[in-house]
C-alpha atoms as a PDB file:
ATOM      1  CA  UNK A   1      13.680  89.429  54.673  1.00  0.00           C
ATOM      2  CA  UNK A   2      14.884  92.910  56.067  1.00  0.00           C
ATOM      3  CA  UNK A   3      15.098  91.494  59.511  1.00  0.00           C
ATOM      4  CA  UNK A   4      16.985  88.514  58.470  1.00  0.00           C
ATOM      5  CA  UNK A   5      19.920  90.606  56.987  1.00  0.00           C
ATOM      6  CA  UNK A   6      21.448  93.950  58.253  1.00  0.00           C
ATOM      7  CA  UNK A   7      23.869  96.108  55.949  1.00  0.00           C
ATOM      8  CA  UNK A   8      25.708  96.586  59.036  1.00  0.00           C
ATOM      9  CA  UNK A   9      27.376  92.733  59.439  1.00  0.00           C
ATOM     10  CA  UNK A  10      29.198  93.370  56.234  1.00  0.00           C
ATOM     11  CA  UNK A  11      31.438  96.047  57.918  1.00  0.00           C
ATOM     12  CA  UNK A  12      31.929  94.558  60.982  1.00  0.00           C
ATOM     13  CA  UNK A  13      33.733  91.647  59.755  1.00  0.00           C
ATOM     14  CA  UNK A  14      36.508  93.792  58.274  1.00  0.00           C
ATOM     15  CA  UNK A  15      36.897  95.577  61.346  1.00  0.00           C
ATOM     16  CA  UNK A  16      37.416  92.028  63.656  1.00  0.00           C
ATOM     17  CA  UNK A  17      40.023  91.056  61.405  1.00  0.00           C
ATOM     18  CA  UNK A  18      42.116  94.113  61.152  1.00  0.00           C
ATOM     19  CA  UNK A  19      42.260  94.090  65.012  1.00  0.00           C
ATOM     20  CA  UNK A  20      43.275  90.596  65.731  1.00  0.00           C
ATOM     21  CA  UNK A  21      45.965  91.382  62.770  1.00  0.00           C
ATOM     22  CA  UNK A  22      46.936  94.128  65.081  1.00  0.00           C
ATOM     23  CA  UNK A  23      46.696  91.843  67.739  1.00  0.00           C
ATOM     24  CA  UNK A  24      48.813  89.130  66.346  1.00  0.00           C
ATOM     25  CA  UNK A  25      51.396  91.906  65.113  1.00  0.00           C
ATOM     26  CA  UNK A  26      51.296  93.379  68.756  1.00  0.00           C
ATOM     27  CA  UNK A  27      51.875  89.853  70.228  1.00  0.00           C
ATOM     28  CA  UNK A  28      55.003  89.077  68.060  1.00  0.00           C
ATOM     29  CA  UNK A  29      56.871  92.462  68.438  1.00  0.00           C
ATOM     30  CA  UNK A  30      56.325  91.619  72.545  1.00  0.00           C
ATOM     31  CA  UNK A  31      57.999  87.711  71.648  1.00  0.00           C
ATOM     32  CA  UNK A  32      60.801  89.439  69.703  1.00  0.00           C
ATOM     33  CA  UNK A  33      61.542  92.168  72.611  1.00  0.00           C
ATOM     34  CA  UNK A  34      61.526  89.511  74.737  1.00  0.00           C
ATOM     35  CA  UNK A  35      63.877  87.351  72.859  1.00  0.00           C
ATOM     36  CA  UNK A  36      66.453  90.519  71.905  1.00  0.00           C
ATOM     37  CA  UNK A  37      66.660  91.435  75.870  1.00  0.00           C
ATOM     38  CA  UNK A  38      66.937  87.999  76.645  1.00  0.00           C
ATOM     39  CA  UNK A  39      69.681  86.881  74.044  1.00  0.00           C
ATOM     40  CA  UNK A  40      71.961  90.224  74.370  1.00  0.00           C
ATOM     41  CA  UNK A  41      74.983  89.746  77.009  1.00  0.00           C
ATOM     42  CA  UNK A  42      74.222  93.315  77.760  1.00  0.00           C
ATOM     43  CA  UNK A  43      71.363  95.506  79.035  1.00  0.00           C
ATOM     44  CA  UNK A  44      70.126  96.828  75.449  1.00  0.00           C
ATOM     45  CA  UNK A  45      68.370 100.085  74.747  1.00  0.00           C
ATOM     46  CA  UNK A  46      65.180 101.061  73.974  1.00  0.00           C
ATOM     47  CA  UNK A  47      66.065 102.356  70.656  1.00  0.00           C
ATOM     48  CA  UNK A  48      67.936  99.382  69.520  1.00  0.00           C
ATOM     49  CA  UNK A  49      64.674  97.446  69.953  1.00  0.00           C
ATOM     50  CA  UNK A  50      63.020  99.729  68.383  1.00  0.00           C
ATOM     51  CA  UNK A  51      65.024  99.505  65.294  1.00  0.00           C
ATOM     52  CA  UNK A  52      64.218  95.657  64.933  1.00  0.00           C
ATOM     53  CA  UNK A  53      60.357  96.680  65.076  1.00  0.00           C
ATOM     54  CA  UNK A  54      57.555  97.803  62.700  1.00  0.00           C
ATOM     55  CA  UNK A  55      57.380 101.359  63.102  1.00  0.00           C
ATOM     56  CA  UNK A  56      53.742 101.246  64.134  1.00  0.00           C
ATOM     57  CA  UNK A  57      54.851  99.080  67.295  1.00  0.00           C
ATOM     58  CA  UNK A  58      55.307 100.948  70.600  1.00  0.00           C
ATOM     59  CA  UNK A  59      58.737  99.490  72.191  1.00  0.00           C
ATOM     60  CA  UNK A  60      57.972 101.306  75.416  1.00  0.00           C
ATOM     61  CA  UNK A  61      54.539  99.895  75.721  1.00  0.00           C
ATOM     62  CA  UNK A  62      55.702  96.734  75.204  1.00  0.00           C
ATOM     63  CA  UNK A  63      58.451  96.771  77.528  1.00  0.00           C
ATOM     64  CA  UNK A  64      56.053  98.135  79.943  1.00  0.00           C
ATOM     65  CA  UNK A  65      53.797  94.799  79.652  1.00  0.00           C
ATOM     66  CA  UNK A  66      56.876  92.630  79.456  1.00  0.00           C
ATOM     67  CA  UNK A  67      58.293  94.313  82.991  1.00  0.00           C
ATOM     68  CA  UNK A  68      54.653  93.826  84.411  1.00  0.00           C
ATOM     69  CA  UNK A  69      54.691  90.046  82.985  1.00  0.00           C
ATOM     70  CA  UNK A  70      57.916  88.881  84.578  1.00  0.00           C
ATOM     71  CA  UNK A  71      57.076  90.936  87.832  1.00  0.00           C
ATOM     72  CA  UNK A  72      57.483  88.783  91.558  1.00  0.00           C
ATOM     73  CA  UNK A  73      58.783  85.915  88.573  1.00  0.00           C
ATOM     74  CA  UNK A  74      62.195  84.359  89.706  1.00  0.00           C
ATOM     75  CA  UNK A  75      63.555  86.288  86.785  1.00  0.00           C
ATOM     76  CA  UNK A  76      62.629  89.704  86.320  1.00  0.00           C
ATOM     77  CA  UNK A  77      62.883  92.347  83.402  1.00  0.00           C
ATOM     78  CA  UNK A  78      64.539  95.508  84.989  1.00  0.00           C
ATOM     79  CA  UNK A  79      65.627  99.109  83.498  1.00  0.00           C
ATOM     80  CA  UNK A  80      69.317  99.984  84.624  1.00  0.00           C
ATOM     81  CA  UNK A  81      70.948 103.278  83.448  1.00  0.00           C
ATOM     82  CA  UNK A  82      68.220 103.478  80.572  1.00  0.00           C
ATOM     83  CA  UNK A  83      68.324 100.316  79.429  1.00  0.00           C
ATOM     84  CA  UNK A  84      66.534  96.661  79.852  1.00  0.00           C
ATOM     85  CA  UNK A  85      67.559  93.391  80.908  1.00  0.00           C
ATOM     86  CA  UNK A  86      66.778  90.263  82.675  1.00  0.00           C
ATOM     87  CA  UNK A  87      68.030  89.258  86.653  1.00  0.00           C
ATOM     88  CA  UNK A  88      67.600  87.306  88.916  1.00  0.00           C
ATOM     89  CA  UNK A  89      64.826  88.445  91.323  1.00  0.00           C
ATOM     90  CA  UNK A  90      66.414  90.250  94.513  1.00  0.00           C
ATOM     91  CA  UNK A  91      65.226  88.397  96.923  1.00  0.00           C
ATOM     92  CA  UNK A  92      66.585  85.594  95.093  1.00  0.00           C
ATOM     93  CA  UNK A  93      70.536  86.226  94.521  1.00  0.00           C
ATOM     94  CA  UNK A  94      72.027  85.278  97.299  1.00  0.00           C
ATOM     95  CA  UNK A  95      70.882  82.225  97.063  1.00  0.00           C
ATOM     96  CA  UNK A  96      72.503  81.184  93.531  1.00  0.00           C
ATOM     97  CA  UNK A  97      75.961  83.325  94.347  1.00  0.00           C
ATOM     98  CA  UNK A  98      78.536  80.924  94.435  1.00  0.00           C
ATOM     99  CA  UNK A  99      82.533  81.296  94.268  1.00  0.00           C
ATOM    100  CA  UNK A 100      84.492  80.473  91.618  1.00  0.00           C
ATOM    101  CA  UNK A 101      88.177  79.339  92.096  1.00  0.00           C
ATOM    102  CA  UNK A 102      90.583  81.280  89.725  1.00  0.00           C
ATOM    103  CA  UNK A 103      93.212  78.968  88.757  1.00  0.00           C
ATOM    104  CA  UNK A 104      96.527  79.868  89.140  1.00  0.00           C
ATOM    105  CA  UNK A 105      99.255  79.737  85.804  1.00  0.00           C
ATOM    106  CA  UNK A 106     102.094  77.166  87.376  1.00  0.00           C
ATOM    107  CA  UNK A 107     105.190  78.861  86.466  1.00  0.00           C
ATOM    108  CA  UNK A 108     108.368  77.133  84.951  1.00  0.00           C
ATOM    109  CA  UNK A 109     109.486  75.895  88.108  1.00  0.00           C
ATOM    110  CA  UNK A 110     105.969  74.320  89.647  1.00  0.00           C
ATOM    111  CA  UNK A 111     106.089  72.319  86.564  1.00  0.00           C
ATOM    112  CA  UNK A 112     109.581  71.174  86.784  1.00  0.00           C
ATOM    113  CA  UNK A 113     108.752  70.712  90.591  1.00  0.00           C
ATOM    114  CA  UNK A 114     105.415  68.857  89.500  1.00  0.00           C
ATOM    115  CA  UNK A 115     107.551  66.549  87.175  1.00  0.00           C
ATOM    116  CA  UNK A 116     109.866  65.428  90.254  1.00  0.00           C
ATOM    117  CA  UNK A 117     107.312  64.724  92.426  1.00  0.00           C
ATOM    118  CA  UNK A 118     105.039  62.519  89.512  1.00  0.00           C
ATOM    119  CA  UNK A 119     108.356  60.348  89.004  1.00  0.00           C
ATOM    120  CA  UNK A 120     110.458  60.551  91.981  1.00  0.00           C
ATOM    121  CA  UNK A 121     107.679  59.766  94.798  1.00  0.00           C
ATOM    122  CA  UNK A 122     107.983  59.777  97.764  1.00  0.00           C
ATOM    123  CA  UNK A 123     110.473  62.721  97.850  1.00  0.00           C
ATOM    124  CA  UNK A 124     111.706  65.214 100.062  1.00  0.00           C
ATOM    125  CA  UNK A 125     112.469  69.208  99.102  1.00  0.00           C
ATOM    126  CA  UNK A 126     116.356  68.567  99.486  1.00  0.00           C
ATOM    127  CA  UNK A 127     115.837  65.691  96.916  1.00  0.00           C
ATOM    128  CA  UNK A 128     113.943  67.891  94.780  1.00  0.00           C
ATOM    129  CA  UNK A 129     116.665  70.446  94.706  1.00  0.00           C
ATOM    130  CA  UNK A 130     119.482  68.468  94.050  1.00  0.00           C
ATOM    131  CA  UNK A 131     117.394  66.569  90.860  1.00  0.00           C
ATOM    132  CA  UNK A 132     116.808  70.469  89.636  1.00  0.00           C
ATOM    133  CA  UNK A 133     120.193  71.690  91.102  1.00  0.00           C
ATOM    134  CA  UNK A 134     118.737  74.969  92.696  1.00  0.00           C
ATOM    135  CA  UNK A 135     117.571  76.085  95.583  1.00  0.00           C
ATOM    136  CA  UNK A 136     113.776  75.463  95.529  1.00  0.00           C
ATOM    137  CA  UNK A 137     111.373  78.461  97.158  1.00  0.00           C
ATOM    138  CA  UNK A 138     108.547  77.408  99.688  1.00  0.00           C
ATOM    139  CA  UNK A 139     106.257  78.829  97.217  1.00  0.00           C
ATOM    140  CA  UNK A 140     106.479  76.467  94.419  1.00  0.00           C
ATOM    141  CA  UNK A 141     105.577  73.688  96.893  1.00  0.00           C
ATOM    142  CA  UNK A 142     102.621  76.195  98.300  1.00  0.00           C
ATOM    143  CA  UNK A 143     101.204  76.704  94.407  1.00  0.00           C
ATOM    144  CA  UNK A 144     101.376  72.823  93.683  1.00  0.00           C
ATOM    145  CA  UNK A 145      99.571  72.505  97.528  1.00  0.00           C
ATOM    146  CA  UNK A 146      96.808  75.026  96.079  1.00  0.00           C
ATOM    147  CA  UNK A 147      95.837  72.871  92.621  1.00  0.00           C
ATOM    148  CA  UNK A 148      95.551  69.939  94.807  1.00  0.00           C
ATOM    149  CA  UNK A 149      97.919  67.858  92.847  1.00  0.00           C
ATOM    150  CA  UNK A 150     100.093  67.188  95.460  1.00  0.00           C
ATOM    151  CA  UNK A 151     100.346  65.899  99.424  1.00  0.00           C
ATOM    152  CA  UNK A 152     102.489  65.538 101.582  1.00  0.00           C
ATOM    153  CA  UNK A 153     103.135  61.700 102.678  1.00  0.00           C
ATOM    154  CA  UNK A 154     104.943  61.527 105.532  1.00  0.00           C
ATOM    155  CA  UNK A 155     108.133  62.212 107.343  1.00  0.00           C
ATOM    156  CA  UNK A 156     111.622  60.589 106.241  1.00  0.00           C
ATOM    157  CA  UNK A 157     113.653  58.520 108.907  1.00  0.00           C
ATOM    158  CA  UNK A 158     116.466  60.794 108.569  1.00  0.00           C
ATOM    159  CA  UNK A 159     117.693  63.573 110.768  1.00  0.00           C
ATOM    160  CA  UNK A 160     115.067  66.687 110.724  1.00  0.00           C
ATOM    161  CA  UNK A 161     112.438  63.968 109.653  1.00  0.00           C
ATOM    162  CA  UNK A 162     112.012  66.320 106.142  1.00  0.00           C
ATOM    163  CA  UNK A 163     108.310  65.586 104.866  1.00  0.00           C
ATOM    164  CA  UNK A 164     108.200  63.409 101.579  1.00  0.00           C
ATOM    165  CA  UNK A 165     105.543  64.317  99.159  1.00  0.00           C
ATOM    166  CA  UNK A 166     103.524  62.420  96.231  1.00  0.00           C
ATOM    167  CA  UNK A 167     100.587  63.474  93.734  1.00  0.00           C
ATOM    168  CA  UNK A 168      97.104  62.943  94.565  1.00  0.00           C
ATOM    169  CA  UNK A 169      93.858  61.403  92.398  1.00  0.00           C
ATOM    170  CA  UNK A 170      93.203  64.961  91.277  1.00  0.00           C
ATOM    171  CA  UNK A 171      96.532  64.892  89.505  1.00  0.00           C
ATOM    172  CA  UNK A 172      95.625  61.920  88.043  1.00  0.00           C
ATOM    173  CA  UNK A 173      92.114  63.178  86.616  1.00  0.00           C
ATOM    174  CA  UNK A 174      93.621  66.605  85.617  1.00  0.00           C
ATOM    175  CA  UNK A 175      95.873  64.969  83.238  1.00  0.00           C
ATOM    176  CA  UNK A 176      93.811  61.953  82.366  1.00  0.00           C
ATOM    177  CA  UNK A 177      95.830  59.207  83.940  1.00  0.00           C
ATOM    178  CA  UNK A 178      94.200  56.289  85.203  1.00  0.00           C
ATOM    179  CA  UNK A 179      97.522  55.230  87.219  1.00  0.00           C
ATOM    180  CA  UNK A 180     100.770  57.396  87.707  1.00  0.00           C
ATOM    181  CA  UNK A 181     102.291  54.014  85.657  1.00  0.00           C
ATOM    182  CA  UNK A 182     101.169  55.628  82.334  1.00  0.00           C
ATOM    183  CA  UNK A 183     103.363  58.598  82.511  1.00  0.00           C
ATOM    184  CA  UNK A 184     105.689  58.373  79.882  1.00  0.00           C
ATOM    185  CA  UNK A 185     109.239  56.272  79.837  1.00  0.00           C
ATOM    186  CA  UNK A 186     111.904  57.542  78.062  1.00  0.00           C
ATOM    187  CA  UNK A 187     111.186  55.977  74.990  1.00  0.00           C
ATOM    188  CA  UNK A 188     108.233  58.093  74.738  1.00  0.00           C
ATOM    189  CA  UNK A 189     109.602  60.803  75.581  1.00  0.00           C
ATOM    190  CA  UNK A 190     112.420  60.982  73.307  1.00  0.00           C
ATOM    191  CA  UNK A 191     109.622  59.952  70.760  1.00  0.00           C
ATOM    192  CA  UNK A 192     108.311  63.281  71.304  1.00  0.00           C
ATOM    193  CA  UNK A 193     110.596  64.995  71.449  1.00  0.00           C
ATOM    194  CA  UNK A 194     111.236  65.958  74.892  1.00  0.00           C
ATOM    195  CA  UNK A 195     114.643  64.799  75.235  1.00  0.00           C
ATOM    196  CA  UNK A 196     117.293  65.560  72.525  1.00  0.00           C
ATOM    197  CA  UNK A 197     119.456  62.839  71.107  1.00  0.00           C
ATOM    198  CA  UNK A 198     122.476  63.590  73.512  1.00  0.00           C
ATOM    199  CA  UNK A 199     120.949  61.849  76.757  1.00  0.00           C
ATOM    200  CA  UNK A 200     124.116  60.665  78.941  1.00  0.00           C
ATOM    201  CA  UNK A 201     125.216  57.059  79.573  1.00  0.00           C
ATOM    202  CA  UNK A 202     123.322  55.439  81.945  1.00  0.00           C
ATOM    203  CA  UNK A 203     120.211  57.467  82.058  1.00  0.00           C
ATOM    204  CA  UNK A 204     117.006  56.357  82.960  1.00  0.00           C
ATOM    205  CA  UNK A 205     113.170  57.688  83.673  1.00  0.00           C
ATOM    206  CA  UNK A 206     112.471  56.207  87.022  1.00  0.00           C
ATOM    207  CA  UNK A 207     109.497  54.116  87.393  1.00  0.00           C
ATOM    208  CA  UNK A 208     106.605  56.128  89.117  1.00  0.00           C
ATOM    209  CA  UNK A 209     104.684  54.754  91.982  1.00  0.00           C
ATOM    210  CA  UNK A 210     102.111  56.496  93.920  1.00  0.00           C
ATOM    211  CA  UNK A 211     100.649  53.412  96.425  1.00  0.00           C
ATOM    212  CA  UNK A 212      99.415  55.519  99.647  1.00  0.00           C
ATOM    213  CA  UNK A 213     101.011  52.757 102.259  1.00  0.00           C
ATOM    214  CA  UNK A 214     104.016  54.645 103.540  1.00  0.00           C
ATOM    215  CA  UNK A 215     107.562  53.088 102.383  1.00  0.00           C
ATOM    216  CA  UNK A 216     110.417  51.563 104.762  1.00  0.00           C
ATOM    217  CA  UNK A 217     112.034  55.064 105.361  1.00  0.00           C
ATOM    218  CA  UNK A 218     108.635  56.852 106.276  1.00  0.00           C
ATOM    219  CA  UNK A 219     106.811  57.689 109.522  1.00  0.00           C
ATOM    220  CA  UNK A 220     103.191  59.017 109.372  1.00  0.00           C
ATOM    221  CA  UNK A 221     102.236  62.749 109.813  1.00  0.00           C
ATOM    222  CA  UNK A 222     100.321  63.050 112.740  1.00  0.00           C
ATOM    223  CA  UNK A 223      97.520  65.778 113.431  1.00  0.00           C
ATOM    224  CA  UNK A 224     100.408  68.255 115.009  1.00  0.00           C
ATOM    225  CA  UNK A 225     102.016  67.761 111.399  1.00  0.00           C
ATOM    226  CA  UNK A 226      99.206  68.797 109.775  1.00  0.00           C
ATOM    227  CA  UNK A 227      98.231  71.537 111.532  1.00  0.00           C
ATOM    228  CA  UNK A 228     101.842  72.720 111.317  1.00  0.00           C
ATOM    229  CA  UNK A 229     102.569  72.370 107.688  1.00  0.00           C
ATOM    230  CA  UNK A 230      98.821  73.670 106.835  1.00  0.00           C
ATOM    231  CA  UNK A 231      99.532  76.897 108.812  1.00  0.00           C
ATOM    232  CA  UNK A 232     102.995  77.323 106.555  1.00  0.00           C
ATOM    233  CA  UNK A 233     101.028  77.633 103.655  1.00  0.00           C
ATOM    234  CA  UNK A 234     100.971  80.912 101.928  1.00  0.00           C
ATOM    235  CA  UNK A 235      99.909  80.817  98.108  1.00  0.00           C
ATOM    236  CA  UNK A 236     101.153  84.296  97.660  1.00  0.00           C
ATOM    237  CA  UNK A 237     104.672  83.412  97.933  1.00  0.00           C
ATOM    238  CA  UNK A 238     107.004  84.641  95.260  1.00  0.00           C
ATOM    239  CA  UNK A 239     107.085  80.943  92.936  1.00  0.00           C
ATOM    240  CA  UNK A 240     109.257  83.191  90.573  1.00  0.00           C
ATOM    241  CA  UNK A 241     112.326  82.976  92.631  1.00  0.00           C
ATOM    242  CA  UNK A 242     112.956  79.230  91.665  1.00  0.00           C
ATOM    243  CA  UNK A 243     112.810  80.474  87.982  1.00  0.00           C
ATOM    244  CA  UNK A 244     115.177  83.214  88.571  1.00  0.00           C
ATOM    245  CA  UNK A 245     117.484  81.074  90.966  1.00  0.00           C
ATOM    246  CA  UNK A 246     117.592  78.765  87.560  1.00  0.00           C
ATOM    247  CA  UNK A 247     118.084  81.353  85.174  1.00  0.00           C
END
């Protein structure tokens, strides 16, 4: 019977659970590290972690096997000025950079510019300034050119052939349009409240159309045109000097 049973078994059993307890307790302070580096929108110190931890937990050791873990690994766990955070591998960034357009604010004047062009097209600057009654700066045309919600058309038969310009789809699917037709009438505008009760005799919202075949009255821009008016284009342009012109 002695050789069947050793005193001994009954204390190693104690011991094998205690250290996968440890284990298990080791593993989950390593998931929540993880998790805290990972979820913070900045690098986060050691002591922070630390503070989320049973105090029996080493938060440098387990950084340490976290770093090693997500080492060569498209994203890696990196120290930077004492603290930890994930990036993207080195070798890796340049392939994921990417530029982001900042859009621009339009200004007073772009939008009253914007307006003309939605209802009156096709028209021509010297149209545009007499609707508004000021003289209109090259840079209100230049910011509208930048969003992409305008073109230019063509080239009115009249003397100096003045280009005539219209919106584009992306004006359309900026402000959910499906046609330029479904910009508001003057009923619905009055409605609300856009237009005050004193409108004068005889005043109307024109009827917008947008069809890309050129009208009576306009020639086609050719590639010289293009080139021409693309070249004239200078987004930094002071669009502020319509508003103050106006004012």
């Amino acid at each position: 019977m002695s050789d069947l049973f050793d005193p001994e078994d009954d204390i190693a059993e104690p011991d094998a659970e205690e250290t996968l307890a440890a284990l298990e307790r080791r593993t989950a302070g390593r998931r929540l590290v993880e998790a805290l580096v990972f979820a913070s929108a900045e690098p986060v110190a050691e002591a922070d972690l630390a503070a989320e931890l049973p105090a029996d937990l080493d938060v440098r050791a387990l950084l340490a096997e976290l770093e090693a873990d997500y080492a060569g690994r498209g994203v890696e766990l990196v120290r930077v000025a004492g603290k930890w955070h994930f990036r993207t591998a080195a070798d890796l960034a340049p392939r994921l950079s990417r530029e982001v357009i900042e859009p621009k604010k339009l200004g007073r004047a772009a939008l009253e510019v914007l307006a003309i062009i939605a209802y009156h097209q096709p028209v021509t600057r010297a149209e545009m300034e007499q609707i508004r009654g000021v003289t209109m700066s090259r840079g209100t045309l230049d910011v509208l050119l930048e969003t992409g919600w305008v073109k230019m058309r063509g080239r009115r038969r009249t003397p100096g052939r003045p280009v005539t310009w219209g919106t584009t789809d992306a004006f359309l699917s900026h402000f959910g349009l499906d046609t330029v037709q479904d910009l508001p009438g003057l009923e619905e505008l009055k409605g609300a409240g856009l237009l005050d009760g004193q409108i004068p005799p005889g005043f109307a919202v024109p009827l917008p159309n947008d069809h890309d075949a050129l009208t009576s009255d306009e020639d086609p821009l050719d590639e010289a045109d293009l080139v021409e008016l693309a070249a004239a284009i200078d987004p930094d342009r002071d669009e502020d000097e319509d508003e103050r012109a106006a004012d």
